[in-house]
C-alpha atoms as a PDB file:
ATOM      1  CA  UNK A   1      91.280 148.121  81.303  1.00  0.00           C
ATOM      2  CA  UNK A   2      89.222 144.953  82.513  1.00  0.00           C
ATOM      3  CA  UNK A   3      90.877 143.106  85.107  1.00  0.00           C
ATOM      4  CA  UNK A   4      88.813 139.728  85.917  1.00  0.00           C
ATOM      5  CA  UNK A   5      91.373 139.420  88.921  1.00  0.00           C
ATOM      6  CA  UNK A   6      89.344 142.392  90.517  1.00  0.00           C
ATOM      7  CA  UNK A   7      86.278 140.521  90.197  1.00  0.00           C
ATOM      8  CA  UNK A   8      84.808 139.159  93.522  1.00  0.00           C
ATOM      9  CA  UNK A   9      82.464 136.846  94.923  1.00  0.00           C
ATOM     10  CA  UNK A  10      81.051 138.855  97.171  1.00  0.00           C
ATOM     11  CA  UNK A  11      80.552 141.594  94.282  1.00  0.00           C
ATOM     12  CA  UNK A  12      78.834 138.819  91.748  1.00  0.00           C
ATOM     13  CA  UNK A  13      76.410 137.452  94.858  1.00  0.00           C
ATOM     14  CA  UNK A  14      75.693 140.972  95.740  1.00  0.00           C
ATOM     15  CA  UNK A  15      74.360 141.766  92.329  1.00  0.00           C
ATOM     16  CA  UNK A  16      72.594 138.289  92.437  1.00  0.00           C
ATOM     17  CA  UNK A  17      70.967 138.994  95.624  1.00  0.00           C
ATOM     18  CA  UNK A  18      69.442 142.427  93.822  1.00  0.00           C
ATOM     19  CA  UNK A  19      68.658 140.375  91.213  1.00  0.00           C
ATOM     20  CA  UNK A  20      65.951 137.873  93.411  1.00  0.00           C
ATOM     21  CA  UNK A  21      65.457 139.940  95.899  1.00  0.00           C
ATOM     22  CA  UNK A  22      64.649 143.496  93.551  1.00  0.00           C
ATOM     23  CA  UNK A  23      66.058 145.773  95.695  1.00  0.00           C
ATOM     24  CA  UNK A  24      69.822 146.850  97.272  1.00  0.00           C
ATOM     25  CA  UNK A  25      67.943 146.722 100.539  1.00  0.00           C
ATOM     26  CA  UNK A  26      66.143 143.276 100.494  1.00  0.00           C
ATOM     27  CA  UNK A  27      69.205 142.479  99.375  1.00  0.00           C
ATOM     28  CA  UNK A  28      71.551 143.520 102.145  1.00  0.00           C
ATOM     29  CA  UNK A  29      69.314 142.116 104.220  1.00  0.00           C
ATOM     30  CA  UNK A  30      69.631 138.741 102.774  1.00  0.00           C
ATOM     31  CA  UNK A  31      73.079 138.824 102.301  1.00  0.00           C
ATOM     32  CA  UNK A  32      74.107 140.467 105.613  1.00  0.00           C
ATOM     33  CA  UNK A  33      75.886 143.487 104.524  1.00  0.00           C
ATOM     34  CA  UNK A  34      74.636 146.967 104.919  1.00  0.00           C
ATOM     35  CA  UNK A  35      73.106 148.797 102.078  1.00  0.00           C
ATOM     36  CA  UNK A  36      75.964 151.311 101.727  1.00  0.00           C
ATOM     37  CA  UNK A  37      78.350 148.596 101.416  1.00  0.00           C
ATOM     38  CA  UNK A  38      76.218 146.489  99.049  1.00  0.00           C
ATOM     39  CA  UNK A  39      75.971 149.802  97.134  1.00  0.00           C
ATOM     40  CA  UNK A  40      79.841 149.670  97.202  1.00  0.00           C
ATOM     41  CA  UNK A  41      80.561 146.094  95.888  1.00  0.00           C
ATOM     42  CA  UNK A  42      77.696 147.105  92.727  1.00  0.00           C
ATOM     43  CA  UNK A  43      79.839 149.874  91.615  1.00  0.00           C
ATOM     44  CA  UNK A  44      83.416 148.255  92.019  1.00  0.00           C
ATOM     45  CA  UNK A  45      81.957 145.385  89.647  1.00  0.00           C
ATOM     46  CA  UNK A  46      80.144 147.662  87.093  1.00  0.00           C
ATOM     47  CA  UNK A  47      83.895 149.568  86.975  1.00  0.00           C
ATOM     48  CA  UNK A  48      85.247 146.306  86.150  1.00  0.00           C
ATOM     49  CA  UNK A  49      83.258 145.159  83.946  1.00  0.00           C
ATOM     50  CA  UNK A  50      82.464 148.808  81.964  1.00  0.00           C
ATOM     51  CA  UNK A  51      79.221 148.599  82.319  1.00  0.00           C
ATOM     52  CA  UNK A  52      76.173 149.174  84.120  1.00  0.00           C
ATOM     53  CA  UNK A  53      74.576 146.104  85.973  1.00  0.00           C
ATOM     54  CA  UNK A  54      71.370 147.935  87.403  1.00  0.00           C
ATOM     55  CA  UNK A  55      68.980 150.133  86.524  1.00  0.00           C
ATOM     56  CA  UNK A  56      66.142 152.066  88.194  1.00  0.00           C
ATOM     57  CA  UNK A  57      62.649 150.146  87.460  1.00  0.00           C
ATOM     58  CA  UNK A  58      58.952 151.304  87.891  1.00  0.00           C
ATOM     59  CA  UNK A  59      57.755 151.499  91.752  1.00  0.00           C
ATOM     60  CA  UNK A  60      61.535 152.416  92.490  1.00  0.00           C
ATOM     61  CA  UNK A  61      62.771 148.929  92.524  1.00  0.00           C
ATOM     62  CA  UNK A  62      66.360 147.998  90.482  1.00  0.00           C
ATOM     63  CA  UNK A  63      66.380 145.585  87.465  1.00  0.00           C
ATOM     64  CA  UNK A  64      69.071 143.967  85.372  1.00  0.00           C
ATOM     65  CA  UNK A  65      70.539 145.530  82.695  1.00  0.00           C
ATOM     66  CA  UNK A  66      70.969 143.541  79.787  1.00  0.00           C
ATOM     67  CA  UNK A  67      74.621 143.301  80.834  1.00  0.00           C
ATOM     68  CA  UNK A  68      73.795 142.307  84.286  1.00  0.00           C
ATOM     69  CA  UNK A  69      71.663 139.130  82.938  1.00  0.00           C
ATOM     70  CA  UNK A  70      75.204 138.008  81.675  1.00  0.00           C
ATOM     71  CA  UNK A  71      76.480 138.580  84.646  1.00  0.00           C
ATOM     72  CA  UNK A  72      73.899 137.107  87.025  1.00  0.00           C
ATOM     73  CA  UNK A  73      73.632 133.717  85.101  1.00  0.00           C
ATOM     74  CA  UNK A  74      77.366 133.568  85.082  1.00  0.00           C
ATOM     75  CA  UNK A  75      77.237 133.967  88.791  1.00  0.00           C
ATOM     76  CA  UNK A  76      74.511 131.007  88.921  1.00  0.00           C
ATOM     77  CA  UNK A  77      77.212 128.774  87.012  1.00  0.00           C
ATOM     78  CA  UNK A  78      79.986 129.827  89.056  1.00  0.00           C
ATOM     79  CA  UNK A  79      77.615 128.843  92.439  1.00  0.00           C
ATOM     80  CA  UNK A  80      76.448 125.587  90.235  1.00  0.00           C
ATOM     81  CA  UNK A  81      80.748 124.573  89.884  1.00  0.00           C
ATOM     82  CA  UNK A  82      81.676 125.815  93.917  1.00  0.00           C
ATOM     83  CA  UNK A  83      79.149 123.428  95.069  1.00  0.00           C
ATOM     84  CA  UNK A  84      80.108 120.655  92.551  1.00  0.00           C
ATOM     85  CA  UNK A  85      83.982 121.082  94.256  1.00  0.00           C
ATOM     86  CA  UNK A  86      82.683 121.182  97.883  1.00  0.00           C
ATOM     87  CA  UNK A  87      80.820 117.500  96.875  1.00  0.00           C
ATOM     88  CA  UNK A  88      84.076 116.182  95.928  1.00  0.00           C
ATOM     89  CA  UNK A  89      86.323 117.686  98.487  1.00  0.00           C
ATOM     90  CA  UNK A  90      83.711 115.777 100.777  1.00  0.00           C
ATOM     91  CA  UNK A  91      83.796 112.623  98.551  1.00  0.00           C
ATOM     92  CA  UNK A  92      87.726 112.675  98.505  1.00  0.00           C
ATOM     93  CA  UNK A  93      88.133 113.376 101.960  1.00  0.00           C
ATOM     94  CA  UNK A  94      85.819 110.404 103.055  1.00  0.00           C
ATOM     95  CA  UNK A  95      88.062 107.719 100.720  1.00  0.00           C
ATOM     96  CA  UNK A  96      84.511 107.555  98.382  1.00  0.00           C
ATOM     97  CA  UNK A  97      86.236 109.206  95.153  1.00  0.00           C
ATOM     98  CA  UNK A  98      90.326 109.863  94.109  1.00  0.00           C
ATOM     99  CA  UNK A  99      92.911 108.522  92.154  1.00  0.00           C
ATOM    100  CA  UNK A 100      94.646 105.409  93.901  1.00  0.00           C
ATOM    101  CA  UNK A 101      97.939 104.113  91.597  1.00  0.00           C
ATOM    102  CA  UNK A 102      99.129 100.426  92.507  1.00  0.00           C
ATOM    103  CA  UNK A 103     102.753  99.280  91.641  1.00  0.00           C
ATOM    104  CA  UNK A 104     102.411  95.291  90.617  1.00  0.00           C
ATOM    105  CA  UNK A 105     105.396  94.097  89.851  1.00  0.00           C
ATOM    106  CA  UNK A 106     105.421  92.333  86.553  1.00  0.00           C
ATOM    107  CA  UNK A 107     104.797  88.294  87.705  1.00  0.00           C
ATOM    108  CA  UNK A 108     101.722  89.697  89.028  1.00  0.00           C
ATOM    109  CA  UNK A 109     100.359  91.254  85.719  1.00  0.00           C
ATOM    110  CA  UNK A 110      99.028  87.637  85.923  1.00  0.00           C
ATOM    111  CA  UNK A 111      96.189  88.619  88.379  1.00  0.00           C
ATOM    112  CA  UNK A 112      96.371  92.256  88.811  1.00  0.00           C
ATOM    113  CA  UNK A 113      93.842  93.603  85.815  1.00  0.00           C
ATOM    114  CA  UNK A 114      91.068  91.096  87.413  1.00  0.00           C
ATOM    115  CA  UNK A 115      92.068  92.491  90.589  1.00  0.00           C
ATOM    116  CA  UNK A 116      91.723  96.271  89.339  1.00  0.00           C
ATOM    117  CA  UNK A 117      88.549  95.094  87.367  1.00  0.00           C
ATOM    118  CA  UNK A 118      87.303  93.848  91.033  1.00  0.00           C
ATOM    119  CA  UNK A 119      88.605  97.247  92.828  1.00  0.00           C
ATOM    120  CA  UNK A 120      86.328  99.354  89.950  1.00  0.00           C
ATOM    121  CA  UNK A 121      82.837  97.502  91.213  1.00  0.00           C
ATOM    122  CA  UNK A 122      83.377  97.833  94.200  1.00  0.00           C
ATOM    123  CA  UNK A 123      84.184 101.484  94.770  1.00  0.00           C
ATOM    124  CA  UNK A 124      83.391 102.856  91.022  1.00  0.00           C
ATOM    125  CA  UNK A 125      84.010 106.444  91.877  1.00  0.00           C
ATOM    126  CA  UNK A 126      87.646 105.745  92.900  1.00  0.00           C
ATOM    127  CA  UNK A 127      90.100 106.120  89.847  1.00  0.00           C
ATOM    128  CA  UNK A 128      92.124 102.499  89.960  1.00  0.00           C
ATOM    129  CA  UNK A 129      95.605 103.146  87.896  1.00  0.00           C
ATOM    130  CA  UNK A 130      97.837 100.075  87.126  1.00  0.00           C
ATOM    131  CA  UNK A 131     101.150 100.398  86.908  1.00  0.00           C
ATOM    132  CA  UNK A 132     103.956  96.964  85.597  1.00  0.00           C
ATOM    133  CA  UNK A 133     106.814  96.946  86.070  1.00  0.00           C
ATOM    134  CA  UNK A 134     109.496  94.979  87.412  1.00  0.00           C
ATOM    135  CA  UNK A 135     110.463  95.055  91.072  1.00  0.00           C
ATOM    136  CA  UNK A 136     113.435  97.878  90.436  1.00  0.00           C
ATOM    137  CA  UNK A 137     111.198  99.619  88.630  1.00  0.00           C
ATOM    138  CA  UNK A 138     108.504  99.143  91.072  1.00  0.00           C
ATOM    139  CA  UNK A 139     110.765 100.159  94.292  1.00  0.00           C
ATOM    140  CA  UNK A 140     111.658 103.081  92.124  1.00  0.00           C
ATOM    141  CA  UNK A 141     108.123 104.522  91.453  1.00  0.00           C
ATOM    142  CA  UNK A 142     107.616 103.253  95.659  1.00  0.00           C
ATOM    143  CA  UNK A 143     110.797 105.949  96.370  1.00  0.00           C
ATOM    144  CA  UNK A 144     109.371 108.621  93.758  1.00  0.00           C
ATOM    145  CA  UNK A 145     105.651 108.951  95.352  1.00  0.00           C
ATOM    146  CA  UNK A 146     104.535 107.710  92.227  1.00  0.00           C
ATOM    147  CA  UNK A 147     102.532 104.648  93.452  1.00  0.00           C
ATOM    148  CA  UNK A 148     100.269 105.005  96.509  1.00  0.00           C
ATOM    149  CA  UNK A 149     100.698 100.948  97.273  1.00  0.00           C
ATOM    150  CA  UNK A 150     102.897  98.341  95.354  1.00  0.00           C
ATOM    151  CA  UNK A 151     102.118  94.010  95.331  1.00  0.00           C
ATOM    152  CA  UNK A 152     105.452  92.405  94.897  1.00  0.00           C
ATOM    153  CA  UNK A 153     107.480  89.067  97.086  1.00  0.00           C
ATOM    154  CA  UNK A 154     110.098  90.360  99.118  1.00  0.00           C
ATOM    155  CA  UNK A 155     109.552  93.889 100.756  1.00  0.00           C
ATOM    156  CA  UNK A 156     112.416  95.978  99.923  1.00  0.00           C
ATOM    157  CA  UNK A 157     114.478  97.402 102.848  1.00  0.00           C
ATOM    158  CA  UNK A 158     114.198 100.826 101.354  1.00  0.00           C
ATOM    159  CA  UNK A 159     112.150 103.296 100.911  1.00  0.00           C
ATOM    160  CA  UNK A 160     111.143 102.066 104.754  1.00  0.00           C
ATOM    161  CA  UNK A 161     107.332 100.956 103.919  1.00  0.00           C
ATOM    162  CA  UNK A 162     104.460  99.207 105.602  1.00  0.00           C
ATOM    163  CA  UNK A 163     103.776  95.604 104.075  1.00  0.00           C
ATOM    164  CA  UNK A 164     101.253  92.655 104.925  1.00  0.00           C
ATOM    165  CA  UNK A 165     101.181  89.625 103.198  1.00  0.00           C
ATOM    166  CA  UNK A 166      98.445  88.629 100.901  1.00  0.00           C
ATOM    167  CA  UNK A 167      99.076  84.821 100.054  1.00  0.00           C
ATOM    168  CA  UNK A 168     101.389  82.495  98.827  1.00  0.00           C
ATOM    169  CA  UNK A 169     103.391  82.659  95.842  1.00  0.00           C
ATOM    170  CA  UNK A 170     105.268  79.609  94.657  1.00  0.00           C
ATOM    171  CA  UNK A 171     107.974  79.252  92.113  1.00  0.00           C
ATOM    172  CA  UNK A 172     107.982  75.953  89.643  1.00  0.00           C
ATOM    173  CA  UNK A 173     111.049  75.170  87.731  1.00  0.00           C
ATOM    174  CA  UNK A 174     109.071  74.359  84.445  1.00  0.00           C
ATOM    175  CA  UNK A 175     109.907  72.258  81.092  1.00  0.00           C
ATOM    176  CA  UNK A 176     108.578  71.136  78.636  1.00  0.00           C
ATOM    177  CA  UNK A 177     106.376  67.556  78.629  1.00  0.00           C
ATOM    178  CA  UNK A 178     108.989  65.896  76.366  1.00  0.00           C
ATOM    179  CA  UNK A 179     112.141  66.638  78.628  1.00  0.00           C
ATOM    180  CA  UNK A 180     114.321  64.122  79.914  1.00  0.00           C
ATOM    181  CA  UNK A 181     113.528  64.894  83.218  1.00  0.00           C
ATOM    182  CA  UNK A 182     110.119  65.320  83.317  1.00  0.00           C
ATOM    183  CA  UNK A 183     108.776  62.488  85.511  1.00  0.00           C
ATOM    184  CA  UNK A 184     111.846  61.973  87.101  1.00  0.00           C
ATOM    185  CA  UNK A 185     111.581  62.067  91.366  1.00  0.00           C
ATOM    186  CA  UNK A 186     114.297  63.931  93.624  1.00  0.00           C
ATOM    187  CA  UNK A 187     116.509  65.082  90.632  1.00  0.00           C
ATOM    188  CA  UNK A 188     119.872  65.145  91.059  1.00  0.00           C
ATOM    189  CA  UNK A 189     121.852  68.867  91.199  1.00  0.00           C
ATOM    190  CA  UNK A 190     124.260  67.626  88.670  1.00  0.00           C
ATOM    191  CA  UNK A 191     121.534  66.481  86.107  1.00  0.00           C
ATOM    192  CA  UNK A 192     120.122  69.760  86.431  1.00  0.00           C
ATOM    193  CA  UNK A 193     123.424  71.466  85.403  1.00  0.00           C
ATOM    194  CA  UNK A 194     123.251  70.197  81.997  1.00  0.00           C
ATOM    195  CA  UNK A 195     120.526  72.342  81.334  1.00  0.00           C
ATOM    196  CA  UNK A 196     120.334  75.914  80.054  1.00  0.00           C
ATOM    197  CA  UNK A 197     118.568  78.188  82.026  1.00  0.00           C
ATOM    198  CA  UNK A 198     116.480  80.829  81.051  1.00  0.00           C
ATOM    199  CA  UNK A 199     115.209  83.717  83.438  1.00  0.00           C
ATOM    200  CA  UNK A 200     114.555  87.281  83.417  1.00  0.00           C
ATOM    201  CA  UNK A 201     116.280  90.651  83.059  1.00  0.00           C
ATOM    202  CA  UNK A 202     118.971  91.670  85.743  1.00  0.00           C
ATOM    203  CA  UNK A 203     117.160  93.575  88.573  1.00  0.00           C
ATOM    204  CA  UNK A 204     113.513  91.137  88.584  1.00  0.00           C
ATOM    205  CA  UNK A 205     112.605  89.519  91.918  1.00  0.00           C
ATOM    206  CA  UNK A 206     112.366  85.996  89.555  1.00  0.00           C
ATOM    207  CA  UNK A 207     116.086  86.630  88.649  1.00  0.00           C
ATOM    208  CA  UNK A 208     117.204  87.382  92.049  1.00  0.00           C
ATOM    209  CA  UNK A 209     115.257  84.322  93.172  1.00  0.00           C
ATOM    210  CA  UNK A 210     117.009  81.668  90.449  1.00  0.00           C
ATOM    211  CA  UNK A 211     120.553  82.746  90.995  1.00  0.00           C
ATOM    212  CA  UNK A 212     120.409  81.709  94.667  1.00  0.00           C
ATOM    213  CA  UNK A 213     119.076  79.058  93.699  1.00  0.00           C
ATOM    214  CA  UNK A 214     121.168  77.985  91.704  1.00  0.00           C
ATOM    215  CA  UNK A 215     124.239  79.262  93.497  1.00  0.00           C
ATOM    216  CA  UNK A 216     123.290  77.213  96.761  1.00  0.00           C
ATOM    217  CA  UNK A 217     121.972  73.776  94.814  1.00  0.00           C
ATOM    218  CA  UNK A 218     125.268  74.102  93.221  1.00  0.00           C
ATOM    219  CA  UNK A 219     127.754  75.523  95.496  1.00  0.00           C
ATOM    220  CA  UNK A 220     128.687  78.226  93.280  1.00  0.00           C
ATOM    221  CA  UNK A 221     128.836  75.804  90.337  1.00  0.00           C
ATOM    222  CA  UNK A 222     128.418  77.916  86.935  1.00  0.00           C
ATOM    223  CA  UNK A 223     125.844  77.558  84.786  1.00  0.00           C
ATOM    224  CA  UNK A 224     124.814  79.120  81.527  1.00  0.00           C
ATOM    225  CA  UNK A 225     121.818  81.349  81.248  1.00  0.00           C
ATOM    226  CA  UNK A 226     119.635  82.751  78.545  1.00  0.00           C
ATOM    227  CA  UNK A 227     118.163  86.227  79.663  1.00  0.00           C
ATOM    228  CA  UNK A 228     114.722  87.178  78.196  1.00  0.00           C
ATOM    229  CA  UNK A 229     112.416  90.655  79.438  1.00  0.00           C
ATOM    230  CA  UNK A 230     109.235  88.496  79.804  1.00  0.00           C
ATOM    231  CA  UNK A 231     107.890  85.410  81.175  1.00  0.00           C
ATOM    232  CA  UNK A 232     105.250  85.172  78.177  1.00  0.00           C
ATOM    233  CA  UNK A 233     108.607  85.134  76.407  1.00  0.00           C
ATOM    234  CA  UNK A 234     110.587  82.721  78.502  1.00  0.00           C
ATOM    235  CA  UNK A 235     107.314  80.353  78.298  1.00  0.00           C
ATOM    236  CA  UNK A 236     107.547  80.139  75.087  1.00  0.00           C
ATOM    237  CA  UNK A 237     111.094  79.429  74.938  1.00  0.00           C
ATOM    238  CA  UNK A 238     110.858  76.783  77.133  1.00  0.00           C
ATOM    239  CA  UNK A 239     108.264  74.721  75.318  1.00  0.00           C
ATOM    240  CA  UNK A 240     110.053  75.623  72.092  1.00  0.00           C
ATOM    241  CA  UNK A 241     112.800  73.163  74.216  1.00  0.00           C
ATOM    242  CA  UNK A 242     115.321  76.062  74.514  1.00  0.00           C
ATOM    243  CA  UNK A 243     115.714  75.314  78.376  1.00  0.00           C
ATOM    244  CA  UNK A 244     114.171  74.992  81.657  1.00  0.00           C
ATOM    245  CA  UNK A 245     112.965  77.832  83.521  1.00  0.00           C
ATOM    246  CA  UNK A 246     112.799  78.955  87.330  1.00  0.00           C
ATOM    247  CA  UNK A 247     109.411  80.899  87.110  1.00  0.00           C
ATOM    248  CA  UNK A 248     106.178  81.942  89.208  1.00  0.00           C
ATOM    249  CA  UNK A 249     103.720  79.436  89.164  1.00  0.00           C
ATOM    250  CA  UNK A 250     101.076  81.817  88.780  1.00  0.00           C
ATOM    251  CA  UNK A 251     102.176  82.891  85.442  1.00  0.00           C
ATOM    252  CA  UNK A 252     101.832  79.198  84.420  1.00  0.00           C
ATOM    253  CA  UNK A 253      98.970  78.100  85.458  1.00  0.00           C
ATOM    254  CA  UNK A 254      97.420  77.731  82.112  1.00  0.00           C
ATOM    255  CA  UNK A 255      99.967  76.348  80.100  1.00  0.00           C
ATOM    256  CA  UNK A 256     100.115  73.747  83.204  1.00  0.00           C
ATOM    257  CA  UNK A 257      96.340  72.941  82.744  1.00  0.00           C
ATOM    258  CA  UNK A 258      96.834  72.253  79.357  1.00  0.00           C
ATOM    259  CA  UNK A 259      99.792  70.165  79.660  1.00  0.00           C
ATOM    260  CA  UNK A 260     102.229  72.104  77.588  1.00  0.00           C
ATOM    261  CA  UNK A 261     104.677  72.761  80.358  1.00  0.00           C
ATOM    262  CA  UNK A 262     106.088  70.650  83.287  1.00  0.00           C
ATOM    263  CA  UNK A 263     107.264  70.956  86.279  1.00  0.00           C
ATOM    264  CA  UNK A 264     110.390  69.239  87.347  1.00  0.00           C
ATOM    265  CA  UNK A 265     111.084  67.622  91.026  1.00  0.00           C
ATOM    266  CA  UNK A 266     114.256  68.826  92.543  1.00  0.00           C
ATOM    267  CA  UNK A 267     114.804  68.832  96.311  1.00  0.00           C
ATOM    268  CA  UNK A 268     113.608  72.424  97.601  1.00  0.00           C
ATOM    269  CA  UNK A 269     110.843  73.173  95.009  1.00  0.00           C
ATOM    270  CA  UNK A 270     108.583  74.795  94.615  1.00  0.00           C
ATOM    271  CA  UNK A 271     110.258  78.021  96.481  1.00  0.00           C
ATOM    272  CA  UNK A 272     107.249  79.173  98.623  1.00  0.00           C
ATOM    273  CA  UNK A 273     107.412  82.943  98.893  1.00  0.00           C
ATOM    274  CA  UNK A 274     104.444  85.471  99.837  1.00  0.00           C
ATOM    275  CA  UNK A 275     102.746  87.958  97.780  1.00  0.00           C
ATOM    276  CA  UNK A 276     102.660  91.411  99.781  1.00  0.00           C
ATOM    277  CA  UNK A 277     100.594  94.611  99.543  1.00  0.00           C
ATOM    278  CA  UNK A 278     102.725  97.250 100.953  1.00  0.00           C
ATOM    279  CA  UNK A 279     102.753 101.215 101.317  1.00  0.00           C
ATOM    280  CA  UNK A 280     105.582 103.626 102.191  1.00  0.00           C
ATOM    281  CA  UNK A 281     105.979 104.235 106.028  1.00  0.00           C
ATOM    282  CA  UNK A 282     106.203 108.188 105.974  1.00  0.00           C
ATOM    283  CA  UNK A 283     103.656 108.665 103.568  1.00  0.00           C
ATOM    284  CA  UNK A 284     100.596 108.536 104.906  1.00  0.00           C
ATOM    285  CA  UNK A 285      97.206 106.910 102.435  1.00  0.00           C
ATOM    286  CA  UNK A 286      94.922 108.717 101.242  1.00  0.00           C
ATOM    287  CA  UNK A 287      91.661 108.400 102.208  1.00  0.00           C
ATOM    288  CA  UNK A 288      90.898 106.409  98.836  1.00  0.00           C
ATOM    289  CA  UNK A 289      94.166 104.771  99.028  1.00  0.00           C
ATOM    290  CA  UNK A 290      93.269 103.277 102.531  1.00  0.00           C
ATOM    291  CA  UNK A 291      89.983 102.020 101.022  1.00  0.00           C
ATOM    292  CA  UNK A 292      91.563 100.072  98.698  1.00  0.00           C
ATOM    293  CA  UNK A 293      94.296  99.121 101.030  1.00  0.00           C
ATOM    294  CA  UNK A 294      91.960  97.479 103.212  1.00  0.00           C
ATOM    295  CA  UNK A 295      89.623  96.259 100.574  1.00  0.00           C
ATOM    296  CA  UNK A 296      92.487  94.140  98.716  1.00  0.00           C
ATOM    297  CA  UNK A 297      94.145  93.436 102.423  1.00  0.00           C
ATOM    298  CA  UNK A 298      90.040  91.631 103.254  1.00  0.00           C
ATOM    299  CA  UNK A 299      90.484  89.355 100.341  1.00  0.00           C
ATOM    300  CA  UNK A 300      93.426  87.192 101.654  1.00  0.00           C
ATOM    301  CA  UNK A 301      94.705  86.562  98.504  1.00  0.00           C
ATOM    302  CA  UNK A 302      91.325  85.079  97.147  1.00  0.00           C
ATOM    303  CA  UNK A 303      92.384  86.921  93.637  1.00  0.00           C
ATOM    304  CA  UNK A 304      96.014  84.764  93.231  1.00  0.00           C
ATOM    305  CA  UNK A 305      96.107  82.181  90.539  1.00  0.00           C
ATOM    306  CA  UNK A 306      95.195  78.307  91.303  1.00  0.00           C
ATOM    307  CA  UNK A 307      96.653  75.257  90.167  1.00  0.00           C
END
């Protein structure tokens, strides 16, 4: 019964060094085994493969059967593939190739595919996955290994990670042009209450960020809120004139250009927070990883939105 598993490399490059060199002795030689043991690995690999590899040629030399031809440019392939592997061992290992996966959480979604797009010139044998999500979902994939860095505001507390910040990231309370308010300098708290408010899901760093707020503008004064999974959705709710929004400002930026939204001036606004690139503490980055890390740490933000 053939049993590839009892198939060698050093029986395959012993029949290839017979094979170039035309004899069991040139080939020992080149191979540095002893004839006798060269001998050896032959016969273990024509009983494996049930079949003879060599056979006796005129001026007592040893040619390929037609079997061993099969054989021999197998081997060549198989050399052709180990060196291929060592290459990108060597590429991996030196951060020039690999698979780097950054966690963005979903205000920057904004940004990020230029950012990616920007990461793929620059070092185009490095595999650049994207992953959105918000910042839950982006702590989560942080605490799973799933992400080798993550971009978010506030660094969690846990898993225990490595962060630095990138840039600024303001949030706008936004309206649209026709609102009562818009225009209107150092708005009161208790104007502001009248309004419905529309943010994101439980569990989003935007979320977090209007309910304290809210909660210290107003001292705990209730307010009633709209919740909607998107801020392409909660744009177009406010300039539908559903509400006013506590948003990013860099998910804005166009509709700001173009006058369909506002924003409104309250005392404390914009929020200034910071963008930061981050990476878990006990994990250490991959050689690719670190590449990028530094690469998108070197750009100070120069990818972020403008107003």
């Amino acid at each position: 019964m053939r049993r590839t598993d009892a198939i060698t490399l050093k029986q395959l490059r012993a029949l290839a060094a017979v094979a170039t060199h035309g004899s069991i002795t040139r080939a020992a030689e080149a191979i540095r085994l002893t004839p006798p043991a060269v001998h050896a690995q032959l016969k273990q690999l024509a009983d494996h493969c049930e079949a003879p590899m060599l056979l006796r040629g005129e001026g007592g030399g040893m040619d390929l059967t037609e079997e061993g031809r099969l054989v021999v440019a197998t081997v060549a392939r198989i050399e052709s593939e180990l060196e291929a592997c060592l290459r990108d061992v060597t590429e991996h290992r030196k951060g020039r190739a690999g698979l780097v996966r950054i966690g963005v959480v979903s205000t920057g979604k904004y940004y990020a595919p230029a950012l990616v797009a920007t990461l793929k010139s620059a070092f185009p044998d490095i595999k650049v996955e994207l992953i959105i999500g918000n910042r839950e979902q982006i702590i989560a994939a942080l605490e799973a290994r799933q992400v080798h860095l993550a971009i978010m505001g506030r660094p969690p507390r846990m898993p225990a990670n490595v962060s630095e910040p990138l840039g600024p990231h303001p949030h706008v309370l936004i309206a649209p042009p026709g609102h009562r308010l818009a225009g209107v300098a150092n708005i009161a708290a208790d104007d502001l209450f009248d309004e419905t408010f529309i943010g994101r899901e439980d569990g989003s760093g935007t979320r977090i960020l209007m309910s304290r707020f809210l909660d210290r503008i107003g001292d705990g004064r209730p307010y009633e809120v709209i919740t909607m999974s998107s801020n392409e959705t909660i744009k177009q709710a406010v300039i539908a004139g559903l509400g006013v929004a506590l948003i990013s400002q860099h998910t804005v930026v166009e509709e700001l250009h173009a006058g369909r939204l506002v924003t409104l001036d309250l005392p404390g606004l914009p929020i200034e927070r910071t963008w930061f690139l981050l990476h878990r503490a006990d994990t250490p980055l991959t050689p690719a990883a670190q590449r990028i890390h530094d690469h998108i740490a070197a750009m100070r933000g120069s990818f972020l939105p403008k107003l």
